[in-house]
N, C-alpha and C. Protein backbone atom coordinates (compact mmCIF):
# COMPACT_ATOMS: atom_id res chain seq x y z
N UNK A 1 0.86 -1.18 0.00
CA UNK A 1 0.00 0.00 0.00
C UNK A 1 0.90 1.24 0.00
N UNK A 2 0.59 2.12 -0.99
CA UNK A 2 1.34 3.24 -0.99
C UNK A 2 1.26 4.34 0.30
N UNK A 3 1.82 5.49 0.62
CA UNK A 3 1.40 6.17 1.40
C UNK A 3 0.41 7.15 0.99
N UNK A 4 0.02 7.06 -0.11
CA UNK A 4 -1.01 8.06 -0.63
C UNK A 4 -2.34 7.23 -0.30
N UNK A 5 -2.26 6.02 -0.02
CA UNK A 5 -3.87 5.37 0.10
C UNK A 5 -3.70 4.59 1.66
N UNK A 6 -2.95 4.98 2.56
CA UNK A 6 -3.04 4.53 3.68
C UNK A 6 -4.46 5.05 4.27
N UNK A 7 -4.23 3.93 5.20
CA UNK A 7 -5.71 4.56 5.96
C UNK A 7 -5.33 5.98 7.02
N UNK A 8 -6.11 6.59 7.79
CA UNK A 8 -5.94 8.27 8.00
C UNK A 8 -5.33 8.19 9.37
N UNK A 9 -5.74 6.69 10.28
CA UNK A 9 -5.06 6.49 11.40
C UNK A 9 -3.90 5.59 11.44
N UNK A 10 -3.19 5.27 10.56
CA UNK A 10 -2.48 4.05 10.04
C UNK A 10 -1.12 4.72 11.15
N UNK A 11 -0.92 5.77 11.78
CA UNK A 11 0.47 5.65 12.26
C UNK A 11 -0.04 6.14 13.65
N UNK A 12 -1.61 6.33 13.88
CA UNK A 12 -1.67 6.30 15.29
C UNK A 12 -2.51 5.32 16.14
N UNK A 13 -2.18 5.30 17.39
CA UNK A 13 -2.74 3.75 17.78
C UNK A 13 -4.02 4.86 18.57
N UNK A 14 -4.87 3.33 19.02
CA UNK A 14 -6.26 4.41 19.24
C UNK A 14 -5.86 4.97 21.01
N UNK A 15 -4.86 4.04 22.11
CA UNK A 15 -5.17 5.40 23.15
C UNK A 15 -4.43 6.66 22.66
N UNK A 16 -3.24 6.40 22.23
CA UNK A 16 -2.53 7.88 21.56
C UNK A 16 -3.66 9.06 21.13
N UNK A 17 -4.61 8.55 20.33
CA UNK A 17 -5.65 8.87 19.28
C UNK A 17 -6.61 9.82 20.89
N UNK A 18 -6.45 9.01 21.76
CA UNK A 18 -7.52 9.43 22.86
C UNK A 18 -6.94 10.61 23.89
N UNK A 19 -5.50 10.17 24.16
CA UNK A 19 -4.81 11.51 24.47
C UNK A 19 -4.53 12.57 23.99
N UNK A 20 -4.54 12.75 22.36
CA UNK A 20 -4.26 13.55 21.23
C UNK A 20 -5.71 14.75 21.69
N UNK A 21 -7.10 13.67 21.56
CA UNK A 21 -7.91 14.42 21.76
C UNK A 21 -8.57 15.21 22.89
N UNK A 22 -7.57 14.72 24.67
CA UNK A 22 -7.87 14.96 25.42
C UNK A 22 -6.74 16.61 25.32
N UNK A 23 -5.87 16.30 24.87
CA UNK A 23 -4.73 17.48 24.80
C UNK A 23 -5.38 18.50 24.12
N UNK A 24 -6.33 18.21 23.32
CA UNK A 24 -6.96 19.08 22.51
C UNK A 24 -7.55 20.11 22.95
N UNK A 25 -8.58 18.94 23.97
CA UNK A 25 -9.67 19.90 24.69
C UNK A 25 -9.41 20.50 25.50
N UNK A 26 -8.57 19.93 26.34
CA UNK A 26 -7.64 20.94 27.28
C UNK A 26 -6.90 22.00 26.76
N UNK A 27 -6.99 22.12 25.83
CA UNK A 27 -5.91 23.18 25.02
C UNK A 27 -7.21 23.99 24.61
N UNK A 28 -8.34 24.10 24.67
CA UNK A 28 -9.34 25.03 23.66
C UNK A 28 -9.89 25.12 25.02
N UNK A 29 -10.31 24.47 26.08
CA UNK A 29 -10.71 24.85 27.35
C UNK A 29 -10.16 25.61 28.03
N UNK A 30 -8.46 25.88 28.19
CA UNK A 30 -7.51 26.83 28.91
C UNK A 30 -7.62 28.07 27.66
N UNK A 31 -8.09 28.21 26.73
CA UNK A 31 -8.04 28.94 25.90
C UNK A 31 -9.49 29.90 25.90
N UNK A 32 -10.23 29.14 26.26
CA UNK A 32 -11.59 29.86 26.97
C UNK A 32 -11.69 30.54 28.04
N UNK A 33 -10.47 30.16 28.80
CA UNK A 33 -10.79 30.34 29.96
C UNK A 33 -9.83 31.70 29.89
N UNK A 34 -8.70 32.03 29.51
CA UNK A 34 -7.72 32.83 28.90
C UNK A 34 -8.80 34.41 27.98
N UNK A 35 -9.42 33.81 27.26
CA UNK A 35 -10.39 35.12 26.63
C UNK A 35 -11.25 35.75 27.70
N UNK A 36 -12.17 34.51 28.97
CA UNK A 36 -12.73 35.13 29.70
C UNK A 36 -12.42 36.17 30.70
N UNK A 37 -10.69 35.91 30.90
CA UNK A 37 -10.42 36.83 31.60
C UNK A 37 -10.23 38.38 31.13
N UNK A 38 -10.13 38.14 29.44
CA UNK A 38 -10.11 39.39 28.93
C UNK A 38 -11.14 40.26 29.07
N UNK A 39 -12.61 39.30 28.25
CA UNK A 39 -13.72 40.14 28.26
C UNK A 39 -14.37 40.54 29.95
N UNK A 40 -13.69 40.15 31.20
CA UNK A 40 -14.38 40.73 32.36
C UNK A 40 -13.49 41.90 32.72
N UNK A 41 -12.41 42.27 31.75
CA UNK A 41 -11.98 43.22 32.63
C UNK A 41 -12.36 44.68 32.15
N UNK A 42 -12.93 44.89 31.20
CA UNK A 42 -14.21 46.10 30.94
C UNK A 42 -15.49 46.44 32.46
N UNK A 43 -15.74 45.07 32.33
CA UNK A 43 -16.83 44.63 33.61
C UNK A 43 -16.28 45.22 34.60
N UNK A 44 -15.28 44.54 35.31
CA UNK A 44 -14.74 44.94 36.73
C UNK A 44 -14.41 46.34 36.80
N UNK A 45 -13.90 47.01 35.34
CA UNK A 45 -13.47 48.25 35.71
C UNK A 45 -14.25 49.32 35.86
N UNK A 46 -16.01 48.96 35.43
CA UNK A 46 -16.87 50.04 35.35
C UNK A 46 -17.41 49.73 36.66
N UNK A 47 -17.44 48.35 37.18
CA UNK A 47 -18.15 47.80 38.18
C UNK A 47 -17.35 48.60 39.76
N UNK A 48 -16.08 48.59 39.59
CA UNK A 48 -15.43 48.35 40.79
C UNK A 48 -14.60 49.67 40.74
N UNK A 49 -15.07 51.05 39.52
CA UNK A 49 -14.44 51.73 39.55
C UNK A 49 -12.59 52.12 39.86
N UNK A 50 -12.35 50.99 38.65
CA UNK A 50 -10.78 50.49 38.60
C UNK A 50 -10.24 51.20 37.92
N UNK A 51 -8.80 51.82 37.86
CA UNK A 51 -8.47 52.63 36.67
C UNK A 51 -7.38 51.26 35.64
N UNK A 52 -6.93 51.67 34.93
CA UNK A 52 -6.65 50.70 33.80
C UNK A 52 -5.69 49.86 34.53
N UNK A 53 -4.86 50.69 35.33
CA UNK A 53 -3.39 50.17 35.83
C UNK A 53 -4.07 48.33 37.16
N UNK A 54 -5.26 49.19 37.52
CA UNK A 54 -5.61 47.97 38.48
C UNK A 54 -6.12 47.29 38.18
N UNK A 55 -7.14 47.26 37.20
CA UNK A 55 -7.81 45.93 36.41
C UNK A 55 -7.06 45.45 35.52
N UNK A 56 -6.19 45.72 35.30
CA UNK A 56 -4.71 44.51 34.33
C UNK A 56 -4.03 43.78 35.60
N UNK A 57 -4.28 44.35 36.57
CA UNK A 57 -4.15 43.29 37.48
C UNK A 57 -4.56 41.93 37.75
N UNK A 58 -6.01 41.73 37.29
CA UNK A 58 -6.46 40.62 37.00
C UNK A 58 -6.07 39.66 36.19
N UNK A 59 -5.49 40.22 34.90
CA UNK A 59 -4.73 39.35 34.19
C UNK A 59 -3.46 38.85 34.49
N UNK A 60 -2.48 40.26 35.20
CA UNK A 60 -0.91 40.05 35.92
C UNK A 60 -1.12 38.81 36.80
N UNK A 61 -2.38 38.51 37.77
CA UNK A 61 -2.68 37.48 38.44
C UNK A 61 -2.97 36.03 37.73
N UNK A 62 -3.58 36.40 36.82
CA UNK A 62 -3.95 34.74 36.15
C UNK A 62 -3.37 33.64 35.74
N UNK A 63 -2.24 35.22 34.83
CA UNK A 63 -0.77 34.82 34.11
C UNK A 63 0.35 34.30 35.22
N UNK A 64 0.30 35.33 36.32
CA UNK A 64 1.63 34.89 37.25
C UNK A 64 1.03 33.74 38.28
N UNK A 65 -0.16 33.29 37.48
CA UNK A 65 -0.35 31.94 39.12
C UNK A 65 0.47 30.77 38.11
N UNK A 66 0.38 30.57 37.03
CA UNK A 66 1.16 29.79 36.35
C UNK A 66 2.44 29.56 36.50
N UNK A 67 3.28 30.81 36.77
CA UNK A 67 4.57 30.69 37.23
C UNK A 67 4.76 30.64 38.28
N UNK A 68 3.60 30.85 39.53
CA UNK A 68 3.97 30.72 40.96
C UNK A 68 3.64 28.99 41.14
N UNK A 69 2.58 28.47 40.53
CA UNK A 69 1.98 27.40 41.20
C UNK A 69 3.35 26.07 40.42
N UNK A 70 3.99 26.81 39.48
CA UNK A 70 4.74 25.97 38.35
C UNK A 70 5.63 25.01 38.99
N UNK A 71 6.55 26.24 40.17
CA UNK A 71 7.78 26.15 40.72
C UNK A 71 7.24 25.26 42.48
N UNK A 72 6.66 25.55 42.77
CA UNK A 72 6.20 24.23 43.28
C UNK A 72 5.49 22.68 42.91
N UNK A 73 5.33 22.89 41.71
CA UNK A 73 5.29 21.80 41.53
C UNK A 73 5.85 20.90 41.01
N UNK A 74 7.16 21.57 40.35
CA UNK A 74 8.29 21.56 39.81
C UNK A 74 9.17 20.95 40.62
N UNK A 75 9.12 21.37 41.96
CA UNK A 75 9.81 21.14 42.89
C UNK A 75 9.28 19.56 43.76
N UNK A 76 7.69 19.31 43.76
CA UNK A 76 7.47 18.41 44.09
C UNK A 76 7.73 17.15 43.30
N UNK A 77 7.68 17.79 41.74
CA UNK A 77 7.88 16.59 40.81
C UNK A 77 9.18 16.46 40.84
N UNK A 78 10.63 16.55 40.76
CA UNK A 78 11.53 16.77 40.90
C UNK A 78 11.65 15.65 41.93
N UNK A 79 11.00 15.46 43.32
CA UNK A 79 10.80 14.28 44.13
C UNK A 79 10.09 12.98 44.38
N UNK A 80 9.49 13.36 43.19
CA UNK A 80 8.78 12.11 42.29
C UNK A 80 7.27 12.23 43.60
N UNK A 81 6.98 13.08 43.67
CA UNK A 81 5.72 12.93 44.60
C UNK A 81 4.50 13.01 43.33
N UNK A 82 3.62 12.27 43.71
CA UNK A 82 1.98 11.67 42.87
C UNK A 82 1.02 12.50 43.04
N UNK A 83 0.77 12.56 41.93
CA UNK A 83 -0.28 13.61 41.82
C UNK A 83 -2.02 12.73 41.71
N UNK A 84 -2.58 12.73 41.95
CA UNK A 84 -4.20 12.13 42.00
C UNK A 84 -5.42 13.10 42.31
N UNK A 85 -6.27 13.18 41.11
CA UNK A 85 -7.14 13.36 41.37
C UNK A 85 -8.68 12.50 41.62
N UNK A 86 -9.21 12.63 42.59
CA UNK A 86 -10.83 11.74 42.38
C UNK A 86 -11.75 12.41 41.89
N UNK A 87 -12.64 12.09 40.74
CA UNK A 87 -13.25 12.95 39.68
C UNK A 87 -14.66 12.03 39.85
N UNK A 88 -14.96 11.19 40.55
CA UNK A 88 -16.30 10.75 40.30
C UNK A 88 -16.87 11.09 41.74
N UNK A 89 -18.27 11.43 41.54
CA UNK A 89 -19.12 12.10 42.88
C UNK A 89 -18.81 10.88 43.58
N UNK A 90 -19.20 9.60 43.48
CA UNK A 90 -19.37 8.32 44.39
C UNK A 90 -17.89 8.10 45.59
N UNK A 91 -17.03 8.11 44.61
CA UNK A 91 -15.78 8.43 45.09
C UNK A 91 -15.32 9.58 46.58
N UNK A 92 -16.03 10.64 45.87
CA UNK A 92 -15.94 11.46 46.98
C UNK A 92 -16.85 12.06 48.20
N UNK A 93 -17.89 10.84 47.70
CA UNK A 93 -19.13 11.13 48.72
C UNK A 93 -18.48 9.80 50.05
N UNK A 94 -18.55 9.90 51.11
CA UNK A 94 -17.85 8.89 51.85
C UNK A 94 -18.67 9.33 53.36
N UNK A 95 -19.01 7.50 54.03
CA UNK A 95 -19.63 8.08 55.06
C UNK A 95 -18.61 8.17 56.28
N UNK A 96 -19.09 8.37 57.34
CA UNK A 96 -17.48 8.87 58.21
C UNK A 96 -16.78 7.82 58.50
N UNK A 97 -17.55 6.64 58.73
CA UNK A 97 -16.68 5.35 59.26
C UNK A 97 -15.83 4.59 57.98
N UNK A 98 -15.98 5.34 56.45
CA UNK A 98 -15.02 4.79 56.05
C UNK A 98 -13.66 5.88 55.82
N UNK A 99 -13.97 6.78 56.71
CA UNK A 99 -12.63 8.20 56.30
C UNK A 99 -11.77 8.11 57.88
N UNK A 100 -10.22 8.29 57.33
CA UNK A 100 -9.27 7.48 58.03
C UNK A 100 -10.22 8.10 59.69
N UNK A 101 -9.52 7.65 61.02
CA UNK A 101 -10.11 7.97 62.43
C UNK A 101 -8.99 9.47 62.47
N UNK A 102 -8.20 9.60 62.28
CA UNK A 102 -7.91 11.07 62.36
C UNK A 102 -8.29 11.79 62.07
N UNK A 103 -8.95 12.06 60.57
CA UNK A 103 -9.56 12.47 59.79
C UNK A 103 -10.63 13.99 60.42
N UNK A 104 -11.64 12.54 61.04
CA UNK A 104 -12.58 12.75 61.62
C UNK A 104 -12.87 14.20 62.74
N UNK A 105 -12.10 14.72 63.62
CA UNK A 105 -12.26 15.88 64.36
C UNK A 105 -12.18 16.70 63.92
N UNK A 106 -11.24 17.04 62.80
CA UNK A 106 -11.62 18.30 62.00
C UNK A 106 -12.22 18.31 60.96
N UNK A 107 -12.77 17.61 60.56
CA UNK A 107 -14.05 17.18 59.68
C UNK A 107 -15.45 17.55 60.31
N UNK A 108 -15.58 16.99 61.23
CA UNK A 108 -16.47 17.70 62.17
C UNK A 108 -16.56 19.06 62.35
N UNK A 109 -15.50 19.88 62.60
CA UNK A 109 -15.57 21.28 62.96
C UNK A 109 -15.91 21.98 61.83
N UNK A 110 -15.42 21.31 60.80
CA UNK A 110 -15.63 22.05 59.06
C UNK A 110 -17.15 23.04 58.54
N UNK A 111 -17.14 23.70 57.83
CA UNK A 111 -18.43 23.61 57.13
C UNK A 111 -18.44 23.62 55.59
N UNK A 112 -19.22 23.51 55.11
CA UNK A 112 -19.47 23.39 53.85
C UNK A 112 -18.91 24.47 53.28
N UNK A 113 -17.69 24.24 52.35
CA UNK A 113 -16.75 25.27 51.13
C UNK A 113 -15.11 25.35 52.00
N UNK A 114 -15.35 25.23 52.97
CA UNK A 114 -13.92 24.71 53.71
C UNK A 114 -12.92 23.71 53.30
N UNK A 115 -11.69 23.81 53.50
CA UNK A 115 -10.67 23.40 52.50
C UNK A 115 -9.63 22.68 53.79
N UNK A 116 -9.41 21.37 53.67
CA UNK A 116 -8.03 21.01 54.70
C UNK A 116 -7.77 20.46 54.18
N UNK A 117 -6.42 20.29 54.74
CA UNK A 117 -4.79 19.05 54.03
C UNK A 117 -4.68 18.18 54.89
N UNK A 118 -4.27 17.29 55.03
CA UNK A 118 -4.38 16.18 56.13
C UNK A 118 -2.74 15.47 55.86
N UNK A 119 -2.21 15.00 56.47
CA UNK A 119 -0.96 14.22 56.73
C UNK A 119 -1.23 12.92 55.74
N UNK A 120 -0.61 12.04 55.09
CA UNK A 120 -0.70 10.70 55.12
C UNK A 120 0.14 10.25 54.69
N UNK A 121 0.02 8.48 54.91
CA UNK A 121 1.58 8.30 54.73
C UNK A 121 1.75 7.78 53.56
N UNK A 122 1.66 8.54 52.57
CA UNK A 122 1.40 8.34 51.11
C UNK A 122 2.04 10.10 50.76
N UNK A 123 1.48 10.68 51.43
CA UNK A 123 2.10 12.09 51.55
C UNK A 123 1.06 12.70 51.90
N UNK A 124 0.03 13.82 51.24
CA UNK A 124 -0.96 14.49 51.28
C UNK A 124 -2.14 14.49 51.30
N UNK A 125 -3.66 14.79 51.48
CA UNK A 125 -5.02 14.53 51.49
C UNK A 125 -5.27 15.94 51.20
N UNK A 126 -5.77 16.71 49.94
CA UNK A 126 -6.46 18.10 50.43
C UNK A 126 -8.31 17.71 50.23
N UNK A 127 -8.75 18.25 50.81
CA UNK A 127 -10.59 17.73 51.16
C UNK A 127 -10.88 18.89 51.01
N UNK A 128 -12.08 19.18 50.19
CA UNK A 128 -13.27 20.20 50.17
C UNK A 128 -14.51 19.38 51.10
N UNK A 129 -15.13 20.26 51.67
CA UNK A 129 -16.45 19.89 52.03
C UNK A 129 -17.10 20.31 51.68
N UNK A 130 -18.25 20.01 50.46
CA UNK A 130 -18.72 20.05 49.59
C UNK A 130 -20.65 20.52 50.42
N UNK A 131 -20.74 19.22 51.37
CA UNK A 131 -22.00 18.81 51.84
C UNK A 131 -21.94 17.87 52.96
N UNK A 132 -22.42 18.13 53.98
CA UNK A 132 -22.77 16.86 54.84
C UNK A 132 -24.10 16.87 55.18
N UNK A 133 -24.19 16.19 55.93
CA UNK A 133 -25.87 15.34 56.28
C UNK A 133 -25.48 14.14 57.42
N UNK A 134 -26.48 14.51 58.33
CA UNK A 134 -26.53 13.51 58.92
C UNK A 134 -27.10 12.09 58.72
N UNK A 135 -26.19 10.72 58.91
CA UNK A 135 -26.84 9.78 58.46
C UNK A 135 -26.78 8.15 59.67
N UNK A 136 -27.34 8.92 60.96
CA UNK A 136 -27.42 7.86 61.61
C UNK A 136 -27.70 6.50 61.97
N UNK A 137 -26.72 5.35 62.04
CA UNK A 137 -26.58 4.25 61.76
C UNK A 137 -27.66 3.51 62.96
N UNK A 138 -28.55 2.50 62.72
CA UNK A 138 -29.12 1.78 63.68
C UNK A 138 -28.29 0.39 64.13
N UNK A 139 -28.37 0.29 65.65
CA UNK A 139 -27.23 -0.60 66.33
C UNK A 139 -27.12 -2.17 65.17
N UNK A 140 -27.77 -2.86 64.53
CA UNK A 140 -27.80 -3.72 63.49
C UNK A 140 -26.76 -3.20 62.36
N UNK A 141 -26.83 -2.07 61.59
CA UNK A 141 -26.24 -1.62 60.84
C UNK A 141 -24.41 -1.29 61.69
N UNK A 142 -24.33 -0.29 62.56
CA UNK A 142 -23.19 -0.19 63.15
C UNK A 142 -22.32 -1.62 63.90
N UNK A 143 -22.95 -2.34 64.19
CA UNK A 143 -22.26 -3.67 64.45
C UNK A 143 -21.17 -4.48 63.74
N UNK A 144 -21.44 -4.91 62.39
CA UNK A 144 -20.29 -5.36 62.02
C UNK A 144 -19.45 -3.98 61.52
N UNK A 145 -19.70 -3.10 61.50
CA UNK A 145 -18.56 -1.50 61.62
C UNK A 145 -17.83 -1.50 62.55
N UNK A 146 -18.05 -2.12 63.49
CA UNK A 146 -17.42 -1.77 64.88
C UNK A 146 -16.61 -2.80 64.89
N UNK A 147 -17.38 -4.13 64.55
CA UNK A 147 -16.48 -5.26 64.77
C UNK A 147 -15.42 -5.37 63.84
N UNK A 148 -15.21 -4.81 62.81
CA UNK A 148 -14.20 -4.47 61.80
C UNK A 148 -13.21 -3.62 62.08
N UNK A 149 -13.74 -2.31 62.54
CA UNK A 149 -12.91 -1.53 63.38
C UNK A 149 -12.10 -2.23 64.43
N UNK A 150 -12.74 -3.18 65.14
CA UNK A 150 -12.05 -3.62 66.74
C UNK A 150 -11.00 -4.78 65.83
N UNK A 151 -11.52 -5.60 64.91
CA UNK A 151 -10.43 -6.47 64.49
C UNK A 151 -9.36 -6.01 64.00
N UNK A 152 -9.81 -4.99 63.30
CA UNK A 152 -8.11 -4.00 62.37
C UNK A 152 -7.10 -3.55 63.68
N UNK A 153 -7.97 -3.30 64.71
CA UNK A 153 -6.96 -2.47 65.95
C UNK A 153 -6.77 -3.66 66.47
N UNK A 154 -7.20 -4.67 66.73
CA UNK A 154 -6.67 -6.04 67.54
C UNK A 154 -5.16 -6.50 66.35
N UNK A 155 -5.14 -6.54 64.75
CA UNK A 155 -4.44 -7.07 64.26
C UNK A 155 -3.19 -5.97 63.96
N UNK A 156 -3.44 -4.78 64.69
CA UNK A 156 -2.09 -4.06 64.94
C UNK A 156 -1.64 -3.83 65.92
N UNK A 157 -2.37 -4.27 66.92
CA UNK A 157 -1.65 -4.25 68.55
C UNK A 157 -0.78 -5.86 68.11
N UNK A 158 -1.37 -6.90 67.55
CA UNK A 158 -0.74 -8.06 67.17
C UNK A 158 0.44 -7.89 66.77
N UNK A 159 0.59 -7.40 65.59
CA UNK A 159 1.72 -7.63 64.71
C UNK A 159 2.56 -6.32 65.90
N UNK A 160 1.78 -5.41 66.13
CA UNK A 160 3.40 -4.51 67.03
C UNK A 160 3.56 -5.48 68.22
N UNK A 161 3.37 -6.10 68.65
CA UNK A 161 3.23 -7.06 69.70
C UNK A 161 4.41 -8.00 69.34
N UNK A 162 4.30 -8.59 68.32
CA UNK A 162 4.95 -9.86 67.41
C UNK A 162 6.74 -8.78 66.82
N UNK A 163 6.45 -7.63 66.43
CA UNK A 163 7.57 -6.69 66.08
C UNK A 163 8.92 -6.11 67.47
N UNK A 164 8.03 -6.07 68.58
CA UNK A 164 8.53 -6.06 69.27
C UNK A 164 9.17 -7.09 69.86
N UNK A 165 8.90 -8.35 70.31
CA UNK A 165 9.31 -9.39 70.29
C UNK A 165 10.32 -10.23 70.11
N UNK A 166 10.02 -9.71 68.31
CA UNK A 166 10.95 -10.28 67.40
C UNK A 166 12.97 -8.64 67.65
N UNK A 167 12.10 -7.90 67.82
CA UNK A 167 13.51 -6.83 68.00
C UNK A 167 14.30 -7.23 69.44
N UNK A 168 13.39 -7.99 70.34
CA UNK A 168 14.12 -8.08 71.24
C UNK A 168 14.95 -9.52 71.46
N UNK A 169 14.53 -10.62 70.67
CA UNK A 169 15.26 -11.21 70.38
C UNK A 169 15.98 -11.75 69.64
N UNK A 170 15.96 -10.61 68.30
CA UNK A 170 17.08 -10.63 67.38
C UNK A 170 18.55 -10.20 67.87
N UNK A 171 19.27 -10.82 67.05
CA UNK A 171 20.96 -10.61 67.07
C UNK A 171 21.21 -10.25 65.72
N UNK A 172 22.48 -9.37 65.42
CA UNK A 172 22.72 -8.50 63.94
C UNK A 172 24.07 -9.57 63.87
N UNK A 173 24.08 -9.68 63.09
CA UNK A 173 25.40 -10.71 62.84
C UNK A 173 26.27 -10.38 61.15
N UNK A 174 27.15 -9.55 60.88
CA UNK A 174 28.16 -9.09 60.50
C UNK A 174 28.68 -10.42 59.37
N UNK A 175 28.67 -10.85 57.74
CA UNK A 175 29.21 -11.94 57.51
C UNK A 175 30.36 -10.74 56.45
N UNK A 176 31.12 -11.82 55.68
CA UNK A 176 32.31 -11.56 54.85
C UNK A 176 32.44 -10.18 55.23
N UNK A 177 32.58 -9.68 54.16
CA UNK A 177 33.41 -8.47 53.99
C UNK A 177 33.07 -7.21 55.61
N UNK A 178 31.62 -7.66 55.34
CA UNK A 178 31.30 -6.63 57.01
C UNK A 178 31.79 -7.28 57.81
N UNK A 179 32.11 -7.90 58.07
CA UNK A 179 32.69 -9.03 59.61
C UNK A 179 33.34 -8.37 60.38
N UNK A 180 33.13 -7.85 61.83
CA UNK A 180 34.36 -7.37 62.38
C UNK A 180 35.64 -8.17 62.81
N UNK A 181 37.23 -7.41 62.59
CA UNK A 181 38.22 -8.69 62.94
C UNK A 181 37.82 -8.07 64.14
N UNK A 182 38.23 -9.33 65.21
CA UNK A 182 38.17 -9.24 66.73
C UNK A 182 40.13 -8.43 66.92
């Protein structure tokens, strides 16, 4: 087959084909979003009685979060730290007994549009609180919750139990080349 009658995808494979088109949209979406900041700054300046010098501010901001947010992340990638997002509602709807037990006290204090970071040992957690609701469990329902809970904490008092144990009656023993001469 010549290259004049190849077929039109013949040198791309179809996920390539699917990233090509996700790059796309992301590229005409940041590009929307880039004009909108143009056409509001007429708006803000009649609105907020801005003179020219302060409503180009809005743009000096839009433009320079790119280079501020860049260099940290630059810096995180650089340490090979993971980036993840969760994008499906189900995902991020969660009732409390399955969100870690630390979690939990300042989750509570939160309200709805509130923003925290949480520790983990993965590295980071940032949480919006979007919505809560109360959804009180009847003693049938909370039962095997609890008993799941009590087994996970019984099988880590275990194994630190078994860790300790084992450190106290291990010996480090030195072969070939590490060997100490006496």
């Amino acid at each position: 087959m010549s290259p004049l009658h190849a077929p039109a995808n013949a040198g791309i494979k179809t996920g390539s084909a699917r990233v090509i088109g996700l790059v796309m949209a992301l590229f005409f979406a940041f590009g929307f979003c880039t004009v909108l900041v143009d056409s509001i700054i007429p708006k803000l300046k009649a609105t907020f009685a801005l003179s020219y010098a302060e409503v180009m501010l809005t743009q000096f901001c839009f433009f320079g979060a790119y280079f501020l947010v860049s260099l940290p992340a630059a810096w995180l990638h650089s340490r090979n730290a993971k980036f993840s997002l969760i994008s499906t509602m189900s995902a991020l709807t969660q009732p409390a007994e399955q969100l870690p037990l630390s979690f939990l006290p300042r989750l509570a204090r939160m309200k709805p549009g509130e923003i925290a970071a949480f520790a983990t040992p993965l590295g980071a957690s940032v949480v919006q609180l979007v919505h809560y609701e109360e959804a009180p469990l009847s003693e049938q329902q909370a039962a095997p919750l609890i008993e799941q809970f009590l087994a996970g904490r019984k099988r880590l008092e275990t194994a630190a139990a078994e860790v300790k144990r084992l450190r106290e009656v291990a010996t480090i023993e030195y072969v070939g080349e590490f060997k100490r001469s006496n």
